[in-house]
PDB file of N, CA and C in Angstrom:
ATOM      1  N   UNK A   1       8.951  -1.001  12.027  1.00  0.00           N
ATOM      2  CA  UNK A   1       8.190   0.083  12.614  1.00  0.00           C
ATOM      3  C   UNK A   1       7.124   0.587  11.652  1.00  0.00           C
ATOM      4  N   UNK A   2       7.303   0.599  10.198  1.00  0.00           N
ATOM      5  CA  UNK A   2       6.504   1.188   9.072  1.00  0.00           C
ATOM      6  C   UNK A   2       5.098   0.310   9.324  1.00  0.00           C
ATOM      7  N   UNK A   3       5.135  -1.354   9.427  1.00  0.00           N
ATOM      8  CA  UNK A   3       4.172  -1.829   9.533  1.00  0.00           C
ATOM      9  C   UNK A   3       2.547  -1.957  10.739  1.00  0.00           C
ATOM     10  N   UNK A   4       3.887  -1.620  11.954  1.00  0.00           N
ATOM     11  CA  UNK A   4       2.438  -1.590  12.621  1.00  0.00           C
ATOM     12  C   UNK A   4       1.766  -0.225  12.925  1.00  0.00           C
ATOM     13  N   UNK A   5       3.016   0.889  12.755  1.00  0.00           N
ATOM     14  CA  UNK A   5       2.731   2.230  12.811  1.00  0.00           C
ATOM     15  C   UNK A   5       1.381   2.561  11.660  1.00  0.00           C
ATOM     16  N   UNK A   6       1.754   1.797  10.345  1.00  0.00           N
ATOM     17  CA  UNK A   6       0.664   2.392   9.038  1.00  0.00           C
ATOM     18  C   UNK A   6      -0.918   1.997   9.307  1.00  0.00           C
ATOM     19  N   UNK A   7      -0.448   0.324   9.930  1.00  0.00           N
ATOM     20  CA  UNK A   7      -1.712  -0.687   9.677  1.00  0.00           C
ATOM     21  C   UNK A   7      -2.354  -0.067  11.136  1.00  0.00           C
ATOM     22  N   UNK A   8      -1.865   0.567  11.875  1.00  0.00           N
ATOM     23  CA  UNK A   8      -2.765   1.174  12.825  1.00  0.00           C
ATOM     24  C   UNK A   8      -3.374   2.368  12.901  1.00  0.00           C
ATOM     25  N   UNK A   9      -2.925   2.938  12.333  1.00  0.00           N
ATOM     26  CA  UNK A   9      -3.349   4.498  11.337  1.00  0.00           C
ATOM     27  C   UNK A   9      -4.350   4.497   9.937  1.00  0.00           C
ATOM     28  N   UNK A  10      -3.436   3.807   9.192  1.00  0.00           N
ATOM     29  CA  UNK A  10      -4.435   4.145   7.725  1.00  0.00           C
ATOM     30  C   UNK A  10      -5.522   2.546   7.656  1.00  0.00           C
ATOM     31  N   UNK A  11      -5.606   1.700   8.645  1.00  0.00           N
ATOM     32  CA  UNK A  11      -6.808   1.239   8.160  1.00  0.00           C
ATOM     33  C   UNK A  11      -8.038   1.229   8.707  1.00  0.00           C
ATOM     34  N   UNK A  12      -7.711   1.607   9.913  1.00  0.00           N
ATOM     35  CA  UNK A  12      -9.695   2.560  10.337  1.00  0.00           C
ATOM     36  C   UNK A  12      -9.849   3.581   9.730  1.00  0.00           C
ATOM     37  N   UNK A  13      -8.812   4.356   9.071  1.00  0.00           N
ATOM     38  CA  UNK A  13      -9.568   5.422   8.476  1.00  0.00           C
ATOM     39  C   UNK A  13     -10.048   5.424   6.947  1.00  0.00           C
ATOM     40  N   UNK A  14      -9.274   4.684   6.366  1.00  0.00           N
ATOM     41  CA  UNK A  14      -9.581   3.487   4.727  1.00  0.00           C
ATOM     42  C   UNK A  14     -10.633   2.929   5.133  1.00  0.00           C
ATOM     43  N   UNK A  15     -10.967   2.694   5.889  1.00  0.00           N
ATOM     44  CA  UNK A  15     -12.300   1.284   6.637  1.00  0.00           C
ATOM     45  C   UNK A  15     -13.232   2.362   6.784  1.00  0.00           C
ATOM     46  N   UNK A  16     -13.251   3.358   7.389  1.00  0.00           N
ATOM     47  CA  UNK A  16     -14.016   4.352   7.827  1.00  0.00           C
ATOM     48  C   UNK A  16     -14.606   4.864   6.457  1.00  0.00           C
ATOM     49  N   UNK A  17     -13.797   5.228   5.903  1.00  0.00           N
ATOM     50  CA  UNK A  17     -13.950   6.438   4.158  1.00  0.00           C
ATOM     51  C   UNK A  17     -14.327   5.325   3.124  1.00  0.00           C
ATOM     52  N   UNK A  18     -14.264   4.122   3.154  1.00  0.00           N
ATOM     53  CA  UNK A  18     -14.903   2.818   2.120  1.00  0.00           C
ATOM     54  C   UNK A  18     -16.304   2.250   2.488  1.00  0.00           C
ATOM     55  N   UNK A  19     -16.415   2.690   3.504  1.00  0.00           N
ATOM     56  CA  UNK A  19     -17.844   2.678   4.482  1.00  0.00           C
ATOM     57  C   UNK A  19     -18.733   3.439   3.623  1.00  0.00           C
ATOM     58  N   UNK A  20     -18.021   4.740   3.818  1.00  0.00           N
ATOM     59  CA  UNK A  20     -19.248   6.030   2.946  1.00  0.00           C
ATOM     60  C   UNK A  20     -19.006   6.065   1.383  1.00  0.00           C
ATOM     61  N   UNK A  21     -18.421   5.843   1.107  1.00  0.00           N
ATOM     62  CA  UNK A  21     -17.953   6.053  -0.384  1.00  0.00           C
ATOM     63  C   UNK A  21     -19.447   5.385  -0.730  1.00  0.00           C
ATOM     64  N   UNK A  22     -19.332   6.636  -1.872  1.00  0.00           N
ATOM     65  CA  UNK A  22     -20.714   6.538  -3.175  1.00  0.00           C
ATOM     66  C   UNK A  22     -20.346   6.544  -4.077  1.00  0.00           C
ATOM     67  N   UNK A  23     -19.205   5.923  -4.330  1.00  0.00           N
ATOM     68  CA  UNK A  23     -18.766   5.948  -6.004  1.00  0.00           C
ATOM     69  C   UNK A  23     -19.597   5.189  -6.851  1.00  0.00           C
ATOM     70  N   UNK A  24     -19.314   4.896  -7.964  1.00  0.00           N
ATOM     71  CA  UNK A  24     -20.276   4.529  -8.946  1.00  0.00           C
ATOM     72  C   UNK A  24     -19.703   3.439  -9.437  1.00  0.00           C
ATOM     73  N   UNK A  25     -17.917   3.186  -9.083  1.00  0.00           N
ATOM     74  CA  UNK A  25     -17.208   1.908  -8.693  1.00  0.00           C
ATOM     75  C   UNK A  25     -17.937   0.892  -7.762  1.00  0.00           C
ATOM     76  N   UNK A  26     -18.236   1.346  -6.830  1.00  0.00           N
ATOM     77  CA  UNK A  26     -18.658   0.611  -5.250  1.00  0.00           C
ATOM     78  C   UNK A  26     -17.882   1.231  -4.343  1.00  0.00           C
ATOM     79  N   UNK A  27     -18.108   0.923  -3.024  1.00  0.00           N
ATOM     80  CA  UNK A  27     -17.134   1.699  -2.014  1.00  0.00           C
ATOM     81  C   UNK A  27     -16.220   1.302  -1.908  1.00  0.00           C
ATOM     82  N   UNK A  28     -15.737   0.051  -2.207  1.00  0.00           N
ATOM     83  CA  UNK A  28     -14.206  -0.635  -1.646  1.00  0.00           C
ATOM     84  C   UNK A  28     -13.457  -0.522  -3.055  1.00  0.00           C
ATOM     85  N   UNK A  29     -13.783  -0.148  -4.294  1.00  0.00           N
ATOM     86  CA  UNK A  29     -13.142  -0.505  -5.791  1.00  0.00           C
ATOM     87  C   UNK A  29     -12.393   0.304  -5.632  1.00  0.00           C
ATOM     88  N   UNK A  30     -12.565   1.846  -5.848  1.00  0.00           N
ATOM     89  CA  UNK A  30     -11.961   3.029  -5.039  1.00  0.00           C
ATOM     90  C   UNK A  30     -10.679   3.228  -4.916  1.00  0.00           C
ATOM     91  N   UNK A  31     -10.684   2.715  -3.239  1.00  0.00           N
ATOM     92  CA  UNK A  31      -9.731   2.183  -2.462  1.00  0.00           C
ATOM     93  C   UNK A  31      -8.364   1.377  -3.189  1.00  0.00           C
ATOM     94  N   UNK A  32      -9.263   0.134  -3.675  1.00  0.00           N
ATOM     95  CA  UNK A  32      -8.284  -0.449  -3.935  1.00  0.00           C
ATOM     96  C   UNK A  32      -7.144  -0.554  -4.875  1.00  0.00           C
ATOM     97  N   UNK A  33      -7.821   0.197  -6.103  1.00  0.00           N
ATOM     98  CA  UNK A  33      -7.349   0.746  -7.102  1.00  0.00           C
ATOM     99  C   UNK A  33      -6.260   1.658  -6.930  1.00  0.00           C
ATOM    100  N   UNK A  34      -6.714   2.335  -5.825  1.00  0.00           N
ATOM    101  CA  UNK A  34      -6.043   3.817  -5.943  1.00  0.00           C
ATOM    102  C   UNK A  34      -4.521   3.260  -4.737  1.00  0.00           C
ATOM    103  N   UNK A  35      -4.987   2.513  -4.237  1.00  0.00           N
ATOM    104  CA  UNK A  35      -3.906   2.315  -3.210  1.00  0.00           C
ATOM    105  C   UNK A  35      -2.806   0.889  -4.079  1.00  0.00           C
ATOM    106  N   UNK A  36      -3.918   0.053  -4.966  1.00  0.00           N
ATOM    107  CA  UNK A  36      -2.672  -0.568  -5.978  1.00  0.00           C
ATOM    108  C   UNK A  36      -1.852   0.342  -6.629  1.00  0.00           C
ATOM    109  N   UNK A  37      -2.349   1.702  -7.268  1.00  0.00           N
ATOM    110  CA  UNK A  37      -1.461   2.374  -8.006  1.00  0.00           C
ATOM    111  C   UNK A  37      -0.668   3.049  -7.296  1.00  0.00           C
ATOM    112  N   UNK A  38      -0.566   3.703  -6.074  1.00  0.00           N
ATOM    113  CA  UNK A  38       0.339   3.854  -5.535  1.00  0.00           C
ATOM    114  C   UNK A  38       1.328   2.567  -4.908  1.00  0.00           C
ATOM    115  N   UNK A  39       1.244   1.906  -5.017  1.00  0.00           N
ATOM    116  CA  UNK A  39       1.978   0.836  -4.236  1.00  0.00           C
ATOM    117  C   UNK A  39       3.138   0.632  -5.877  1.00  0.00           C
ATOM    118  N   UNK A  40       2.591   0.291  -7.251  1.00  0.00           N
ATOM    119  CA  UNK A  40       3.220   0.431  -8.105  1.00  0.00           C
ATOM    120  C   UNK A  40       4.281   1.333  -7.966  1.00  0.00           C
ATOM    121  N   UNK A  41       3.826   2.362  -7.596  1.00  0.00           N
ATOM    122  CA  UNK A  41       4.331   3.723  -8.250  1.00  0.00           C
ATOM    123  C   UNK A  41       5.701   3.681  -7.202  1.00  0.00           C
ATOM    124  N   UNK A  42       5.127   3.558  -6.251  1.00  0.00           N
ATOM    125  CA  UNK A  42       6.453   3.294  -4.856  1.00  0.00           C
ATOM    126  C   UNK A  42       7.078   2.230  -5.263  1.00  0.00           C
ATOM    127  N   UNK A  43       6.962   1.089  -5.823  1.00  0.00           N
ATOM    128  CA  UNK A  43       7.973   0.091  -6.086  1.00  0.00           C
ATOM    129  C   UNK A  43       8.990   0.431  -7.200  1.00  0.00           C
ATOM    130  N   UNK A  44       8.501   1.290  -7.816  1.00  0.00           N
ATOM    131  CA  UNK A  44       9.258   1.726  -9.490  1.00  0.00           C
ATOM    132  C   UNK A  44      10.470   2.857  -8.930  1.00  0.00           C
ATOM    133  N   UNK A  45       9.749   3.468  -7.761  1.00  0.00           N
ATOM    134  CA  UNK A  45      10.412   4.497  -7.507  1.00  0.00           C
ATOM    135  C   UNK A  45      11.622   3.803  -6.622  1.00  0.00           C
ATOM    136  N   UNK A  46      11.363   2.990  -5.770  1.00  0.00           N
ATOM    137  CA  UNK A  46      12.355   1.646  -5.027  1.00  0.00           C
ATOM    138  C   UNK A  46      13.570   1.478  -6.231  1.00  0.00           C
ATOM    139  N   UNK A  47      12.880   0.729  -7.268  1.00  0.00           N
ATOM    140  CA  UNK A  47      13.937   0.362  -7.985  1.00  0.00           C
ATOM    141  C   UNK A  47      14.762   1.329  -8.796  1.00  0.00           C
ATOM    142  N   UNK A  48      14.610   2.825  -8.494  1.00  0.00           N
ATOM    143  CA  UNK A  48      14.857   3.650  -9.484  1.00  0.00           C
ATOM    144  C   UNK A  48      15.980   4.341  -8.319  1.00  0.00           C
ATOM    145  N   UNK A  49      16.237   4.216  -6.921  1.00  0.00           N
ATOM    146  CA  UNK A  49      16.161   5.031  -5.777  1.00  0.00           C
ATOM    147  C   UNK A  49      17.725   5.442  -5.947  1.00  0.00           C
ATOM    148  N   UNK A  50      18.436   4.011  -6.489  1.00  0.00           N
ATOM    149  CA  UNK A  50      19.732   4.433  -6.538  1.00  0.00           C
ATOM    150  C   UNK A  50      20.236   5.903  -7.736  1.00  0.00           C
ATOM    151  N   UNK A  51      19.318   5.802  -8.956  1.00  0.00           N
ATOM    152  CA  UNK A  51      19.663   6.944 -10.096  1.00  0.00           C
ATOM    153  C   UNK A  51      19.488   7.769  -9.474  1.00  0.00           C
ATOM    154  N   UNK A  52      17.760   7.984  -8.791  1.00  0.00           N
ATOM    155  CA  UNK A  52      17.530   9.143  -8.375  1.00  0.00           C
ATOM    156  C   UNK A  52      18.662   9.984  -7.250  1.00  0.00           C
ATOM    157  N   UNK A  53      19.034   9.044  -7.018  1.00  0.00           N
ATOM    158  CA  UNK A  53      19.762   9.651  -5.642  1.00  0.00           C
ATOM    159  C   UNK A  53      21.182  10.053  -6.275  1.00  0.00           C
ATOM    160  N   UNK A  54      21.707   9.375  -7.235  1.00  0.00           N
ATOM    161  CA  UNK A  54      22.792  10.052  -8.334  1.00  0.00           C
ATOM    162  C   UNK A  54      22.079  11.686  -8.928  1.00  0.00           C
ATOM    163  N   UNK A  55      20.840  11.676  -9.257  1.00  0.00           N
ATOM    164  CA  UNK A  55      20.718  12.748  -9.805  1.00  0.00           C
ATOM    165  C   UNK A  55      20.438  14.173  -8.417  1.00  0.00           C
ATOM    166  N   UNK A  56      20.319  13.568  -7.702  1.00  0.00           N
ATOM    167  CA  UNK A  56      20.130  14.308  -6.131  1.00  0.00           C
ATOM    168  C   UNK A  56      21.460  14.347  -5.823  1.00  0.00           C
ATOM    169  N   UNK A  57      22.731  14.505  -6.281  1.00  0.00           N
ATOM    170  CA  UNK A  57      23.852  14.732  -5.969  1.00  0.00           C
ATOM    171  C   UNK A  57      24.752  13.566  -5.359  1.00  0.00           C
ATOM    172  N   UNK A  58      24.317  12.527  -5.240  1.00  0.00           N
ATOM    173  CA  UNK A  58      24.830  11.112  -4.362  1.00  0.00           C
ATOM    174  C   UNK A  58      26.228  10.812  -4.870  1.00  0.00           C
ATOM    175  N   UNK A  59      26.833  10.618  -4.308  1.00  0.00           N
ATOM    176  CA  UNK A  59      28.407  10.492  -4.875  1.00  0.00           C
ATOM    177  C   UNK A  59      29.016   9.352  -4.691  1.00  0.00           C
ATOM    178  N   UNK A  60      29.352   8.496  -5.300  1.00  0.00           N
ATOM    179  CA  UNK A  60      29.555   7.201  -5.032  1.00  0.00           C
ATOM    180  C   UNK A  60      30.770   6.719  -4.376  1.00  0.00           C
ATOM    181  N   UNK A  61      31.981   7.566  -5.302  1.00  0.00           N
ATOM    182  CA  UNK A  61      33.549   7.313  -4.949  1.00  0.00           C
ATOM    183  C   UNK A  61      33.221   7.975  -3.400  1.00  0.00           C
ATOM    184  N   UNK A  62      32.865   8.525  -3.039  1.00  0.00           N
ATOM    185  CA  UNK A  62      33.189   9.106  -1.301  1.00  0.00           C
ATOM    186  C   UNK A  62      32.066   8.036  -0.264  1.00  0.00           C
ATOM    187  N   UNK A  63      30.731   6.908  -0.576  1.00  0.00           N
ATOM    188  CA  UNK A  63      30.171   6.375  -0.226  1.00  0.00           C
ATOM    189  C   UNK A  63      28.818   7.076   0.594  1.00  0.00           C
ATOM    190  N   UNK A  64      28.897   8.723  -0.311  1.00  0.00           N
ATOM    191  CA  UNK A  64      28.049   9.058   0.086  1.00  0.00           C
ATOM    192  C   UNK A  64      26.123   8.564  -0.494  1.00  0.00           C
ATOM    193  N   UNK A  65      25.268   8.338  -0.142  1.00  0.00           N
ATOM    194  CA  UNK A  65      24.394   7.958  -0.701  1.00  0.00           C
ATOM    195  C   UNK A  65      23.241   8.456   0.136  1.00  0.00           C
ATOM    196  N   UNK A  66      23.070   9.372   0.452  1.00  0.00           N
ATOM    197  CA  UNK A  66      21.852  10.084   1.008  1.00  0.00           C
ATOM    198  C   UNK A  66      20.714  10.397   0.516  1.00  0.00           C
ATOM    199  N   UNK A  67      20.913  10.573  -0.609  1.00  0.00           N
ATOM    200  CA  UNK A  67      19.521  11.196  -1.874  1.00  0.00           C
ATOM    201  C   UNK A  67      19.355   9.610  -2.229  1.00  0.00           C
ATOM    202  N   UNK A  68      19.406   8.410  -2.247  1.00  0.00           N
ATOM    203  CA  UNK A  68      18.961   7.102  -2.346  1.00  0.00           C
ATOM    204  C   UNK A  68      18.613   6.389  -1.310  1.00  0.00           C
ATOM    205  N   UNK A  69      19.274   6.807  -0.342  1.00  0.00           N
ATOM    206  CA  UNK A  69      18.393   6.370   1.472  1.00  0.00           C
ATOM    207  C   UNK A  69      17.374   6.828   1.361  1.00  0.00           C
ATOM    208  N   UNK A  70      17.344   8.313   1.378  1.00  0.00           N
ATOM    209  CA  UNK A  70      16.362   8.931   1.203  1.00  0.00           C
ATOM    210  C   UNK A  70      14.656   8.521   0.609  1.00  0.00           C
ATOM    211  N   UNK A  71      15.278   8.111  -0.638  1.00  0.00           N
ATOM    212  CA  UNK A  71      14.220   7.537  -1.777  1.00  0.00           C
ATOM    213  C   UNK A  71      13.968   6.427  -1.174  1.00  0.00           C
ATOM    214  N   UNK A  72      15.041   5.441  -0.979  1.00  0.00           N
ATOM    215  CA  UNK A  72      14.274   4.244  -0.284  1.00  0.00           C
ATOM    216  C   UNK A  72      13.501   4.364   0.413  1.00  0.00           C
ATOM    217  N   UNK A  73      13.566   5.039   1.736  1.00  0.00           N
ATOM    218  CA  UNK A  73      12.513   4.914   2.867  1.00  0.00           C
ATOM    219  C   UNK A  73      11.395   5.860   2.218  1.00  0.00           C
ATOM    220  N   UNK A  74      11.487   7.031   1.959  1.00  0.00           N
ATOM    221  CA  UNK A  74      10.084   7.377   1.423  1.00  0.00           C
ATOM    222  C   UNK A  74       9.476   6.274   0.313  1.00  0.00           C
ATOM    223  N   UNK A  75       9.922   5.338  -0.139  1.00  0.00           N
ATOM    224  CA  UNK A  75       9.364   5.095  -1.014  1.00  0.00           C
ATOM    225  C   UNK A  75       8.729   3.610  -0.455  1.00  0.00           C
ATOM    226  N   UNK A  76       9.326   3.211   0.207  1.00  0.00           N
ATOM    227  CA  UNK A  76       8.917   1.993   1.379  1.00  0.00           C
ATOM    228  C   UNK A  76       7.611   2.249   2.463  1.00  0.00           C
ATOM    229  N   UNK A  77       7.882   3.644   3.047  1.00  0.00           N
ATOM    230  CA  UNK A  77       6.823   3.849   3.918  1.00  0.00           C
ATOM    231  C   UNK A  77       5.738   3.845   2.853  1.00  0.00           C
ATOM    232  N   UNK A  78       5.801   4.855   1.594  1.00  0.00           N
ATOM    233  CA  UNK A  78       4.634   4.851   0.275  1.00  0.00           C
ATOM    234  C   UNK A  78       4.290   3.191   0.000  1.00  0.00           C
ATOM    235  N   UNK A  79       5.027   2.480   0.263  1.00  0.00           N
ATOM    236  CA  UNK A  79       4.460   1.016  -0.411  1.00  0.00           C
ATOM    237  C   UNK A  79       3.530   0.211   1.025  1.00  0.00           C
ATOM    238  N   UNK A  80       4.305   0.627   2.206  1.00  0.00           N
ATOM    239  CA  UNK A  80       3.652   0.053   3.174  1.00  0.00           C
ATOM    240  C   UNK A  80       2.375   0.870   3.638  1.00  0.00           C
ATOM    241  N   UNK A  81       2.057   2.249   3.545  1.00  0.00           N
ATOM    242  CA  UNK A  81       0.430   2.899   3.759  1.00  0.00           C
ATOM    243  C   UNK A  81      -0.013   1.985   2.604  1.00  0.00           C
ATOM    244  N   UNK A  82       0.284   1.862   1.620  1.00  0.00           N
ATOM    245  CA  UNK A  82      -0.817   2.198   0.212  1.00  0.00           C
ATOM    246  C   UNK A  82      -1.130   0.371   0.360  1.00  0.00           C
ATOM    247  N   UNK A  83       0.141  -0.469   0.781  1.00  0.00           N
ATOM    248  CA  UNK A  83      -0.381  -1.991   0.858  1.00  0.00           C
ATOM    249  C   UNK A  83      -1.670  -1.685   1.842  1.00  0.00           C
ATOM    250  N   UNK A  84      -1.481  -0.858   3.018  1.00  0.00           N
ATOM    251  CA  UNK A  84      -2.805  -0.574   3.876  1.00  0.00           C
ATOM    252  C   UNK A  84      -3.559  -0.696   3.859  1.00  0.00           C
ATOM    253  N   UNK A  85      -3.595   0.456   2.695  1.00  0.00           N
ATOM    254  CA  UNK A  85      -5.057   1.076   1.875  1.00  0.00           C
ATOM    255  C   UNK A  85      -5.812  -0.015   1.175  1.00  0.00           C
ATOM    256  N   UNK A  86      -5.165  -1.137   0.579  1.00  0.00           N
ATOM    257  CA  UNK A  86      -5.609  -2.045   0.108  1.00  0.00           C
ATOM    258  C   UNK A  86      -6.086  -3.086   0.773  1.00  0.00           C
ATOM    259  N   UNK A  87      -5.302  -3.281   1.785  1.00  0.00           N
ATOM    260  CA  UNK A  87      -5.773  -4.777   2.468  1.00  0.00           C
ATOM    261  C   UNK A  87      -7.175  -4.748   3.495  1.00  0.00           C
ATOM    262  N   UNK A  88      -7.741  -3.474   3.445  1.00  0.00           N
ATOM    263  CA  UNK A  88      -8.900  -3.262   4.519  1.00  0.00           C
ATOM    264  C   UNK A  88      -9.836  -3.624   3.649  1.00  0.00           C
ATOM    265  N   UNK A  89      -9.794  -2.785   2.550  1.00  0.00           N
ATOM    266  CA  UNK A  89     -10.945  -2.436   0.898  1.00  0.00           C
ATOM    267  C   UNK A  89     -11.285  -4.066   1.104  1.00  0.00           C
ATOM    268  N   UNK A  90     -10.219  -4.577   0.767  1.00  0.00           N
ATOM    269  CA  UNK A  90     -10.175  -5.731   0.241  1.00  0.00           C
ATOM    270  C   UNK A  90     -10.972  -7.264   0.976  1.00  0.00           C
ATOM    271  N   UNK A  91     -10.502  -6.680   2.213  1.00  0.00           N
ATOM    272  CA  UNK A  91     -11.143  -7.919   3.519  1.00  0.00           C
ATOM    273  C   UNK A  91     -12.757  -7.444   3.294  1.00  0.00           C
ATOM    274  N   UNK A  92     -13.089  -5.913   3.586  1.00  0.00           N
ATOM    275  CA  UNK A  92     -14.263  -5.729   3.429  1.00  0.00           C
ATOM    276  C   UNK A  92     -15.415  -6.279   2.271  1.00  0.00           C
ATOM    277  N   UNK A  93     -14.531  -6.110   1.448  1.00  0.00           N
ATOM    278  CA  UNK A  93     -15.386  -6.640  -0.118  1.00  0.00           C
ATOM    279  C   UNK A  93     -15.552  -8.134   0.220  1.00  0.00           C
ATOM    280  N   UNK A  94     -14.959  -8.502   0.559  1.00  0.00           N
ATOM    281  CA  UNK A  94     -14.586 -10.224   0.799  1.00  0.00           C
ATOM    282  C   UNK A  94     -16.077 -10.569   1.557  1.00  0.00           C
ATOM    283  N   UNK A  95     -16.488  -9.494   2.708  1.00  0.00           N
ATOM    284  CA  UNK A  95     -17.212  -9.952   3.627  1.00  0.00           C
ATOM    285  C   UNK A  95     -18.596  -9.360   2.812  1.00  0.00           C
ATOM    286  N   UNK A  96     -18.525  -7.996   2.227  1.00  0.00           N
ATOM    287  CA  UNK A  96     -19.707  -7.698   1.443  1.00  0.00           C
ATOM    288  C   UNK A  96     -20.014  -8.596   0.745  1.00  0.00           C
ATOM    289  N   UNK A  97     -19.486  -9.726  -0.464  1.00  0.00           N
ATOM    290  CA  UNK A  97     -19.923 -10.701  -1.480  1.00  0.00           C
ATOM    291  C   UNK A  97     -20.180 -11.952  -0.870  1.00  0.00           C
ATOM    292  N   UNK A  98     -18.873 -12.710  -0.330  1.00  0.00           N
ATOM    293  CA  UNK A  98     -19.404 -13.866  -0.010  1.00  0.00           C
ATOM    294  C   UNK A  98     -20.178 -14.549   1.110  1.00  0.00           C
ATOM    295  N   UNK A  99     -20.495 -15.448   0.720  1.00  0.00           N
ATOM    296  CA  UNK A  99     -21.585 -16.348   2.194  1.00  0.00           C
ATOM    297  C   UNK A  99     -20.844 -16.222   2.808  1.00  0.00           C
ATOM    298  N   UNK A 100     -21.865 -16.008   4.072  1.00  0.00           N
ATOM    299  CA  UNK A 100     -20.867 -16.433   5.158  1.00  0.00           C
ATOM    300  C   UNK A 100     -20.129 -17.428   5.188  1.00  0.00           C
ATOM    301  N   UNK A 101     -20.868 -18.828   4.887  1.00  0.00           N
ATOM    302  CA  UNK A 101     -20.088 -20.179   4.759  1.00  0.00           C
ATOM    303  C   UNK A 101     -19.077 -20.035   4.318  1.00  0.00           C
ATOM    304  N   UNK A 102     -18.733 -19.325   3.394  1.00  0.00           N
ATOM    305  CA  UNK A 102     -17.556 -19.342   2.489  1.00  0.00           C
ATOM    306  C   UNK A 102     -16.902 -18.042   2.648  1.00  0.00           C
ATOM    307  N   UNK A 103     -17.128 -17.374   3.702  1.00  0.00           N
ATOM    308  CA  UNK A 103     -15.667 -16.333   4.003  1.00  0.00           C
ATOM    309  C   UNK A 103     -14.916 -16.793   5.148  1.00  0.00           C
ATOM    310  N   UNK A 104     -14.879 -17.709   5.891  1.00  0.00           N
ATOM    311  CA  UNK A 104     -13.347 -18.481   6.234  1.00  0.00           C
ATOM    312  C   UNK A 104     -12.217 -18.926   5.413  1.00  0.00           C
ATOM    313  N   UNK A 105     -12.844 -19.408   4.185  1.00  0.00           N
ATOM    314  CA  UNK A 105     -12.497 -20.130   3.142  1.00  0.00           C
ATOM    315  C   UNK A 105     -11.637 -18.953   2.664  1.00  0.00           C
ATOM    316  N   UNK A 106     -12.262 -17.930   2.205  1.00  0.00           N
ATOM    317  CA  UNK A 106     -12.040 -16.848   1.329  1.00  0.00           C
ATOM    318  C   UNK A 106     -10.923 -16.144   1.968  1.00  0.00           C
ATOM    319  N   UNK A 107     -10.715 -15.802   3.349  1.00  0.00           N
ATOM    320  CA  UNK A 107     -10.211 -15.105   4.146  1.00  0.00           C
ATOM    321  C   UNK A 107      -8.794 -15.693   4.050  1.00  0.00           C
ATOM    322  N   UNK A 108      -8.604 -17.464   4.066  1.00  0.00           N
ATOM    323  CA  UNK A 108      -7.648 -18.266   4.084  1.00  0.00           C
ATOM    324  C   UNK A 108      -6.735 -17.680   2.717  1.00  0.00           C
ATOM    325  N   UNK A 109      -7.719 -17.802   1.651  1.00  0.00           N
ATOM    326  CA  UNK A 109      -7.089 -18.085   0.122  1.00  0.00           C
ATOM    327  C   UNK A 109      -6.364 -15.991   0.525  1.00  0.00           C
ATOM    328  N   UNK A 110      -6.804 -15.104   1.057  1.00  0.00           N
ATOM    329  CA  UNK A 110      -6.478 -13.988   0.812  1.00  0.00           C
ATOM    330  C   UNK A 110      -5.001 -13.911   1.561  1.00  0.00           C
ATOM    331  N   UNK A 111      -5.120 -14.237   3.039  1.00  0.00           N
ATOM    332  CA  UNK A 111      -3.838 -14.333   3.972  1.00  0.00           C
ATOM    333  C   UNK A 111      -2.906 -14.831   3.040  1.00  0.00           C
ATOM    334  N   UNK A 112      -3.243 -15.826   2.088  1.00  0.00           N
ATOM    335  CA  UNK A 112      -2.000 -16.066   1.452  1.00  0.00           C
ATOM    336  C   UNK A 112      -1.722 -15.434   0.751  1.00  0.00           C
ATOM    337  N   UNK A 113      -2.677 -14.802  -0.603  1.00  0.00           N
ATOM    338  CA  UNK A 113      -1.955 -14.004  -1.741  1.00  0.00           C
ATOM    339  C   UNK A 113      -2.109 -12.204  -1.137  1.00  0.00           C
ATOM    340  N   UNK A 114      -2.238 -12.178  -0.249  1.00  0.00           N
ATOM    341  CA  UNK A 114      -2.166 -10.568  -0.149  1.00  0.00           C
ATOM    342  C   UNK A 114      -0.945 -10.181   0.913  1.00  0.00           C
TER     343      UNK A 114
END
């Protein structure tokens, strides 16, 4: 549900706001940056979800684990907007630089590593 709910929400409006951007990056650098570092930041917090949720009171001997559910999914939905945020920046730049000839090509090599 996280995926088509985000990718239908946050990337016309990432697409929209990378459009106008006047940064001094470019309009899509921005973006992408800012939505890699959150995507980090949500994965660290993923792998951290079980402590945190010990330090949120989570109790193990009773199988309670609520303060680490918790963390997981916030921290999943945070990885799936912010992958979002990135993958629009990213197609766009693709189409701003290369030839045309060579953004099928380009588009191919991205579907795979993104």
């Amino acid at each position: 549900l996280a995926g088509p709910v985000s990718g239908f929400l946050v990337q016309p409006i990432v697409g929209t706001l990378s459009d106008r951007c006047v940064s001094a990056f470019g309009r899509r650098r921005p973006y992408i940056v800012g939505g890699a570092t959150v995507l980090v930041l949500a994965q660290v917090l993923l792998m951290f979800a079980k402590d945190i949720g010990a330090r949120l009171g989570d109790d193990e001997s009773s199988n309670s684990l609520r303060g680490a559910i918790s963390v997981s999914i916030i921290s999943f939905w945070c990885m799936d907007l912010s992958a979002n945020c990135v993958q629009g920046p990213i197609r766009a730049l693709l189409a701003d630089f290369a030839p045309v000839e060579q953004q099928s090509l380009g588009s191919a090599f991205m579907s795979i590593s993104v």
